[in-house]
Protein backbone atom coordinates (compact mmCIF):
# COMPACT_ATOMS: atom_id res chain seq x y z
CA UNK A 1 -126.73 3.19 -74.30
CA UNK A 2 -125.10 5.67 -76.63
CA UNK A 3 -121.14 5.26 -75.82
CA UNK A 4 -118.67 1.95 -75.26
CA UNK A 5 -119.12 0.90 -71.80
CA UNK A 6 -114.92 0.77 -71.73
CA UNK A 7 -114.96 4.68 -72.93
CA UNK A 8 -117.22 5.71 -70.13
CA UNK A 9 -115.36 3.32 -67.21
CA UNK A 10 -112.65 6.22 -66.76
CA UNK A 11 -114.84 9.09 -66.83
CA UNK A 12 -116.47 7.27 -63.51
CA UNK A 13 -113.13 6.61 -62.27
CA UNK A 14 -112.34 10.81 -62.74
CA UNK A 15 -115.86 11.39 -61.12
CA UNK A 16 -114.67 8.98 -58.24
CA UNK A 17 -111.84 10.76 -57.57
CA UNK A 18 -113.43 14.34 -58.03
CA UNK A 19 -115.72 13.07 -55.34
CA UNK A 20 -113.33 12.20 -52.80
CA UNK A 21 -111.68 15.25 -52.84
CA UNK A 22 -114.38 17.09 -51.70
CA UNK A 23 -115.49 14.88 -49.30
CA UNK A 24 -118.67 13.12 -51.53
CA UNK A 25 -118.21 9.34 -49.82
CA UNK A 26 -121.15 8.28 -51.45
CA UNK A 27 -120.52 9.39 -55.24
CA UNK A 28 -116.74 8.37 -54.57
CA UNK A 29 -117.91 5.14 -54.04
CA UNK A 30 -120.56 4.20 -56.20
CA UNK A 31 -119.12 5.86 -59.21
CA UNK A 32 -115.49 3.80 -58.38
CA UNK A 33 -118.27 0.43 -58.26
CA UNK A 34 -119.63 1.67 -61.75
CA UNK A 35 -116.59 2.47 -63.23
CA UNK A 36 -115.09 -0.55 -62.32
CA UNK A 37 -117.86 -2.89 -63.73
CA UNK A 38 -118.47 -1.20 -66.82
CA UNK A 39 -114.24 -1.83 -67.60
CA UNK A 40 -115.01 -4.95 -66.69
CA UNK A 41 -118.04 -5.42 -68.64
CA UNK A 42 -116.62 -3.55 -71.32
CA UNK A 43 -113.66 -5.16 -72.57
CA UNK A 44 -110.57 -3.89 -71.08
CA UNK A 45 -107.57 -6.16 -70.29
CA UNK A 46 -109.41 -8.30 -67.09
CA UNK A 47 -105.72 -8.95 -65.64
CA UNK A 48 -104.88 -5.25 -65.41
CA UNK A 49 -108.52 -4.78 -63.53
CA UNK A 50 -107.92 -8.09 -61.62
CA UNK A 51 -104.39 -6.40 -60.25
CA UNK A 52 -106.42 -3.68 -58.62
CA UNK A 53 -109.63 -5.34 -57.37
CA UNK A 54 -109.19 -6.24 -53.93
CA UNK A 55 -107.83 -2.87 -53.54
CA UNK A 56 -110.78 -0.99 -54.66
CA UNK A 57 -112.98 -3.85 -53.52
CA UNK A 58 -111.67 -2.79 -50.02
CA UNK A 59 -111.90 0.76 -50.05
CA UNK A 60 -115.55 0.15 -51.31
CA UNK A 61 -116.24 -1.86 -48.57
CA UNK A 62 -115.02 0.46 -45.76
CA UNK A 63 -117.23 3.63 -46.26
CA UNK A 64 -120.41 1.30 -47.93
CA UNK A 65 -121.24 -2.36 -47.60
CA UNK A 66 -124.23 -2.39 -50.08
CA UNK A 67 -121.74 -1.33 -53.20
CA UNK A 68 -119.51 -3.83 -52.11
CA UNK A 69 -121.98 -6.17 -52.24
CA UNK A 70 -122.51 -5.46 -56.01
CA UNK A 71 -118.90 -5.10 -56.56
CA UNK A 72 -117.72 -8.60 -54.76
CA UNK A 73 -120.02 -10.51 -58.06
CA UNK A 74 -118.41 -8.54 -60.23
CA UNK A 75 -115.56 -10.18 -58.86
CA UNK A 76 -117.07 -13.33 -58.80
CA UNK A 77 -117.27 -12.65 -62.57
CA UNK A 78 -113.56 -11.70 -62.91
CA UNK A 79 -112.26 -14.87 -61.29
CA UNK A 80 -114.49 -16.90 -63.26
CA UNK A 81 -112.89 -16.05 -66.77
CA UNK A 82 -108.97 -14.96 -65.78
CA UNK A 83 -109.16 -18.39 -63.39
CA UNK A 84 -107.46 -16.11 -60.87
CA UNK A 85 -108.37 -16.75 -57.50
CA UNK A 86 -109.06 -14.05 -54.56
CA UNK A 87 -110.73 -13.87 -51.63
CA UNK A 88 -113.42 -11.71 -52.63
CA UNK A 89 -115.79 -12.33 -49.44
CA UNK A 90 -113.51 -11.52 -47.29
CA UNK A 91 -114.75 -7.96 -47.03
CA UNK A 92 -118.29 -9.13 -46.67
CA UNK A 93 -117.11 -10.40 -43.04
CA UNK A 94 -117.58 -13.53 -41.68
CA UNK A 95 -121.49 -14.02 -42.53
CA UNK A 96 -121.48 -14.25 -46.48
CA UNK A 97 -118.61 -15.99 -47.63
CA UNK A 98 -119.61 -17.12 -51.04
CA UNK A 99 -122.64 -16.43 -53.58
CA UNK A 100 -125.01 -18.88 -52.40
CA UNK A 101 -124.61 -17.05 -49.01
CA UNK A 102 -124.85 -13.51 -50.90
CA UNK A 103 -128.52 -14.64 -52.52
CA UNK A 104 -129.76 -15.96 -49.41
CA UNK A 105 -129.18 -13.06 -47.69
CA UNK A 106 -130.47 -10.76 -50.61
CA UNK A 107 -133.54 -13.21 -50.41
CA UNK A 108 -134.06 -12.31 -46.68
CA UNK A 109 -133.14 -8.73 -46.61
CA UNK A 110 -136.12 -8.40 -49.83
CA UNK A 111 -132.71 -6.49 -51.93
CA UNK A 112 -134.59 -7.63 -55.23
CA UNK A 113 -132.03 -5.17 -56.89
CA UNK A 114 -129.21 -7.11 -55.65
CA UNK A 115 -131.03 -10.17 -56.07
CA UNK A 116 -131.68 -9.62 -59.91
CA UNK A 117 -127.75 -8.53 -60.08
CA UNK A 118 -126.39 -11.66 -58.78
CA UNK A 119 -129.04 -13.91 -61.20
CA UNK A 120 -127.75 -11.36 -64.03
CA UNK A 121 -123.83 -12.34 -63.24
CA UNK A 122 -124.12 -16.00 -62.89
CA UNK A 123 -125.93 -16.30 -65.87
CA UNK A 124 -122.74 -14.73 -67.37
CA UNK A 125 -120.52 -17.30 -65.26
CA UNK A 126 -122.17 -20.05 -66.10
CA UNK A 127 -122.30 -18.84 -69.74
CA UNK A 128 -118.50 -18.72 -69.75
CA UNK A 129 -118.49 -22.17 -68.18
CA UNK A 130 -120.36 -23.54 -70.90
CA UNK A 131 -123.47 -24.62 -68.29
CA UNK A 132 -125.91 -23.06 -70.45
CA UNK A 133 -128.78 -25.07 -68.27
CA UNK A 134 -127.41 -23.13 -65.28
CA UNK A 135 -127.50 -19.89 -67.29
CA UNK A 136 -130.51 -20.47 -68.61
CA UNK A 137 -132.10 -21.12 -64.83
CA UNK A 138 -130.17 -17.91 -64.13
CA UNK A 139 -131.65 -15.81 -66.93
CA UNK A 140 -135.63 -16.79 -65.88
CA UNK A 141 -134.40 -15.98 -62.48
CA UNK A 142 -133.38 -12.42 -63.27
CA UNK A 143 -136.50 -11.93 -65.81
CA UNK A 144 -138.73 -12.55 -62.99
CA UNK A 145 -137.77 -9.66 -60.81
CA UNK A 146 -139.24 -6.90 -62.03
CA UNK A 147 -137.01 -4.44 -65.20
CA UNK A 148 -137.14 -1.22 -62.26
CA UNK A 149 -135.07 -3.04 -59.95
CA UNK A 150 -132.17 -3.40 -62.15
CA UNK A 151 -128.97 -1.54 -61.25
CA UNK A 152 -126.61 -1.49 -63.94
CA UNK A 153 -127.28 -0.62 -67.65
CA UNK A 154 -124.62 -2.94 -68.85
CA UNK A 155 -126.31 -5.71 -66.63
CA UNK A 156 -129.87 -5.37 -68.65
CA UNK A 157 -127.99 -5.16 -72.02
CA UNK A 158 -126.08 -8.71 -71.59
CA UNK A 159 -129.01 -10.55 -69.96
CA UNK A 160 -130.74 -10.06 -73.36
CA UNK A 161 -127.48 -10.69 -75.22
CA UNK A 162 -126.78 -13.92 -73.43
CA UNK A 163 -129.86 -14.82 -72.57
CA UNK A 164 -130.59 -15.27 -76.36
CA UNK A 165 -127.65 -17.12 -76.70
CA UNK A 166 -128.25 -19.59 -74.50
CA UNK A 167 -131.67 -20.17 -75.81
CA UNK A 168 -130.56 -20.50 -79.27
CA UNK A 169 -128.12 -22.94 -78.03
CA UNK A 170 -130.19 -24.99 -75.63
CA UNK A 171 -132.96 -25.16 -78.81
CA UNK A 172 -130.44 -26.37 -81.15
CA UNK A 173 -129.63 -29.31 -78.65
CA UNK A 174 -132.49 -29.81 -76.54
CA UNK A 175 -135.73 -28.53 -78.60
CA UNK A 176 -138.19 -26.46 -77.36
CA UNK A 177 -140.43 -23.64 -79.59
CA UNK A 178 -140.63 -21.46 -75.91
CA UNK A 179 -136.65 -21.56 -76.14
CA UNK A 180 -136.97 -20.21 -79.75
CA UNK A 181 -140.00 -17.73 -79.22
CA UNK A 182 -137.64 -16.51 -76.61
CA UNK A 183 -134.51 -15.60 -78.73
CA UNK A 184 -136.37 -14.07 -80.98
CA UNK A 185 -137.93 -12.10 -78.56
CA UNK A 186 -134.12 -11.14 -77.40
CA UNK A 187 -133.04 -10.67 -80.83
CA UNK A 188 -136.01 -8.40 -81.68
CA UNK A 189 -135.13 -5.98 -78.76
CA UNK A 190 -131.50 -6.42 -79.33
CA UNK A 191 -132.41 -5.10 -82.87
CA UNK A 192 -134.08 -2.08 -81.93
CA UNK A 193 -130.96 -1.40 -79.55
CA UNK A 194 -128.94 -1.44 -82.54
CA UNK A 195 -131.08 0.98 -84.76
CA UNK A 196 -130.42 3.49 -81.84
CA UNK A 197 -127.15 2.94 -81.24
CA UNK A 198 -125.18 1.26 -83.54
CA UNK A 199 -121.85 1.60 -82.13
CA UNK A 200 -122.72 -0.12 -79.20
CA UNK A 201 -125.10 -3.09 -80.41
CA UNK A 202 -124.10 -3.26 -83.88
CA UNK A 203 -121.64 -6.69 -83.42
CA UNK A 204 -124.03 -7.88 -80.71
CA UNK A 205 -126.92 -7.70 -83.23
CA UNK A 206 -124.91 -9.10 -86.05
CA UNK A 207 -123.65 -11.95 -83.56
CA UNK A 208 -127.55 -13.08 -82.26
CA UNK A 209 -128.53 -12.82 -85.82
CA UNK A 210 -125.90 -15.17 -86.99
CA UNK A 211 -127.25 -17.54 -84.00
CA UNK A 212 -130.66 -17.32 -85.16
CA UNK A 213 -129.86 -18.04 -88.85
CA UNK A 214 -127.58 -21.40 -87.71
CA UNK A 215 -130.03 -21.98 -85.76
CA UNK A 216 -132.92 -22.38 -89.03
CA UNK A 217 -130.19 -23.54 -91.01
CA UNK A 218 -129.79 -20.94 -93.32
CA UNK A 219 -126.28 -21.48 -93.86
CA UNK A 220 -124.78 -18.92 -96.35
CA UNK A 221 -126.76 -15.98 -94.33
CA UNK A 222 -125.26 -17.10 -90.99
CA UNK A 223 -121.88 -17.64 -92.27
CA UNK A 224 -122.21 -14.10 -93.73
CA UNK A 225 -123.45 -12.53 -90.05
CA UNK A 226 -121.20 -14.18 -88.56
CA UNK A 227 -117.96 -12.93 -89.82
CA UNK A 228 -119.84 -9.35 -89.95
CA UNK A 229 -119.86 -9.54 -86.34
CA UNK A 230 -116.53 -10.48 -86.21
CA UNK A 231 -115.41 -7.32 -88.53
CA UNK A 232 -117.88 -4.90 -86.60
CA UNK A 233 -115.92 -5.88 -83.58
CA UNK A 234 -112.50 -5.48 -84.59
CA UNK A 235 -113.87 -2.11 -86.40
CA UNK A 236 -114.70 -1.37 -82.63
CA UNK A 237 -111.89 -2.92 -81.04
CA UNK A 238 -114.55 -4.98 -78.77
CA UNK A 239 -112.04 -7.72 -77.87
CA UNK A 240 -114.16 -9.47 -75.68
CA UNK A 241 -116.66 -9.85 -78.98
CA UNK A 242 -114.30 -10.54 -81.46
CA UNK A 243 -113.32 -13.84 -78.93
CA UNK A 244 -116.73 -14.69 -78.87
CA UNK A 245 -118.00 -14.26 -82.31
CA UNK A 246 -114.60 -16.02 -83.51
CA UNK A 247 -115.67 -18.94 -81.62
CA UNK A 248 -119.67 -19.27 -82.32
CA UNK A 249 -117.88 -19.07 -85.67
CA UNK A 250 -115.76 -21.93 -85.03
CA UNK A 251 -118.77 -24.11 -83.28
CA UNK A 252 -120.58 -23.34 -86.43
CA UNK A 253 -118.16 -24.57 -89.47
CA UNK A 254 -117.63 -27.72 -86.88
CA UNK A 255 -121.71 -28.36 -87.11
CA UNK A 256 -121.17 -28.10 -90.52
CA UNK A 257 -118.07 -30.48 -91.09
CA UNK A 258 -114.94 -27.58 -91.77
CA UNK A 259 -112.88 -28.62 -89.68
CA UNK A 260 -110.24 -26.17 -90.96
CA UNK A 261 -112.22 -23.32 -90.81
CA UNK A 262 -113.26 -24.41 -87.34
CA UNK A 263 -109.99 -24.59 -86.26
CA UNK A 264 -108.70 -21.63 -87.72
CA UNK A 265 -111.33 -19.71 -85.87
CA UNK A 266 -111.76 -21.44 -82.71
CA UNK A 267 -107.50 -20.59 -82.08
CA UNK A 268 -108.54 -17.31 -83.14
CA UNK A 269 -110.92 -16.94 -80.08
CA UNK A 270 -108.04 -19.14 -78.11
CA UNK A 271 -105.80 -15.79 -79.14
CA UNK A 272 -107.95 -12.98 -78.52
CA UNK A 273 -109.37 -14.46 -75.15
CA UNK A 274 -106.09 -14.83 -73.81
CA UNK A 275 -105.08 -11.34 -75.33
CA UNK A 276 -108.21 -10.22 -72.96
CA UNK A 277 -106.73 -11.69 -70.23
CA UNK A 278 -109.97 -14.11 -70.01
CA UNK A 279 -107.32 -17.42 -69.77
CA UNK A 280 -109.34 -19.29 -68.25
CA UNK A 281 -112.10 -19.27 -71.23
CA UNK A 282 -109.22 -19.74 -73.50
CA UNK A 283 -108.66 -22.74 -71.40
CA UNK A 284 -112.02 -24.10 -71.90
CA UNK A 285 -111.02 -24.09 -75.55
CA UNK A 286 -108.59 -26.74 -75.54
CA UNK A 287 -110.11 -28.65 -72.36
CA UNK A 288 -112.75 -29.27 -75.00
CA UNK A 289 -110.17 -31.36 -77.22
CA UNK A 290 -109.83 -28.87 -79.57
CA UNK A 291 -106.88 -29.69 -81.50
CA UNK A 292 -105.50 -26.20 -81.42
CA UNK A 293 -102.17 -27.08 -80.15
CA UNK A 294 -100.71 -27.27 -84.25
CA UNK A 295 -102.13 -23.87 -84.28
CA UNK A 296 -101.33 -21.85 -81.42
CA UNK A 297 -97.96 -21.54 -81.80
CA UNK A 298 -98.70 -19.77 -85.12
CA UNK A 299 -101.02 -17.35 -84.07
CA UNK A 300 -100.22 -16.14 -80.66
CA UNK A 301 -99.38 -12.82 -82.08
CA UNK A 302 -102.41 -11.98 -83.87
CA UNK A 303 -103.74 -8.67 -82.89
CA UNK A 304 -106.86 -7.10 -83.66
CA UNK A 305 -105.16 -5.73 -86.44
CA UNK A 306 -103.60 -8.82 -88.13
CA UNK A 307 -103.92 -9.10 -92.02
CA UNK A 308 -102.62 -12.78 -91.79
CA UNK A 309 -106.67 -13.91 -91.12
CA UNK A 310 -107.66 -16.93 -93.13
CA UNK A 311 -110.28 -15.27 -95.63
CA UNK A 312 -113.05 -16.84 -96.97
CA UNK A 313 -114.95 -14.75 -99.46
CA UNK A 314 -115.16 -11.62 -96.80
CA UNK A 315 -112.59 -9.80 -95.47
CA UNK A 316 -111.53 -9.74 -91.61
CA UNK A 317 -111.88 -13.65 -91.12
């Protein structure tokens, strides 16, 4: 709650190893699972952590099925935005060989903890994917089961971030007050979060707000959130964010007819998700018809860091 999930990822990875050498199979294991999410979860490169995840996937699965378990939808998760392919459920063995498979046997076994974890991770996937119906289906799922069986800290933190995306998004298109009681709800909590911890919630906050104000139409407010986000995240070197809040960004000046703007910041997000190692959400991008192409070429080397940002009235865009 208090420190960057990326910052604390190694110091479970040190506690792993401390463990093994003294012959703790139990803390080796589980703090190499949580160690390994919360890099995942927390914005390091996802193709240096996809180079090692069967490995420690495998050595998870060898001394304790039940973090594997967790670990294989983290996985799941991986796959889903580097497009990266692995066999995953191979360590499972030959009765669970993909999600569907996983939940049915979490359903039977009465493992609401794992149960909640896979709802909490496909809401993600299907977030990335752009189904927000499926994440939204996802998100009740996981609400349902009750708060004490979650696992993962991380896990409860972005349910309620994109869980109020997604129901800002699916009230903008589809309608709905429950949908917009909802992400207020989200943003409410997500506000309180913030107050406590800044450093950690402080873009995320910034980001639902700027969601919430497009979403009432107050357009000079959620321009102004928006590229606040954007600035707390490169101020925190959240790369994962700074993707994200480039694009909302992007959606948002195309709602409102800059098309520039939009597609200055949507090859922003094209930049930063590939610099992530997320390629297959960059992908998404220009499956979408984005014309980007014109663009690409003279941004690929924007960093975090870059001063060559389009500005409009604030600086950081």
């Amino acid at each position: 709650w208090f420190h960057p999930l990326r910052d604390i990822a190694p110091k479970l990875m040190n506690i792993s190893r401390e463990a093994f050498k003294i012959g703790s199979i139990d803390n080796t294991v589980f703090s190499m699972s949580d160690g390994w999410a919360f890099g995942l979860y927390g914005g390091e490169n996802l193709l240096i952590i996809s180079f090692s995840s069967l490995q420690h996937l495998q050595q998870m699965a060898r001394h304790n099925q039940i973090a594997a378990k967790w670990a294989v939808m983290d996985c799941v998760l991986l796959m889903e935005l580097t497009g990266k392919s692995q066999d995953y459920f191979s360590v499972l063995g030959d009765s669970i060989s993909n999600t569907d498979e996983l939940e049915a046997e979490a359903k039977s076994s009465g493992d609401l903890m794992l149960l909640k974890g896979i709802h909490e991770t496909n809401l993600m996937r299907s977030y990335w994917k752009a189904d927000y119906i499926s994440a939204e289906h996802h998100f009740h799922n996981a609400s349902l089961i009750p708060v004490k069986c979650g696992a993962h800290t991380c896990t409860i933190i972005l349910r309620v971030f994109f869980g109020c995306l997604v129901s800002f998004k699916l009230y903008r298109k589809l309608g709905g007050s429950d949908r917009l009681k909802e992400g207020i709800k989200m943003l409410n909590q997500m506000e309180q979060w913030s107050q406590v911890s800044p450093s950690v919630f402080g873009n995320k906050r910034l980001l639902l707000k700027a969601e919430y104000l497009a979403t009432i139409n107050e357009k000079d407010p959620a321009e102004r959130s928006y590229i606040q986000s954007i600035n707390a995240s490169r101020d925190h070197g959240n790369i994962c964010d700074l993707g994200l809040a480039y694009e909302l960004l992007g959606v948002y000046y195309s709602s409102q007819g800059s098309n520039e703007y939009s597609t200055h910041c949507l090859t922003q997000a094209h930049v930063f998700y590939r610099q992530w190692g997320a390629i297959a959400v960059a992908e998404r991008l220009v499956q979408l018809g984005l014309d980007l192409e014109s663009s690409l070429g003279a941004d690929l080397n924007i960093g975090i860091g870059s001063k060559n940002a389009m500005r409009r009235g604030w600086d950081g865009i």
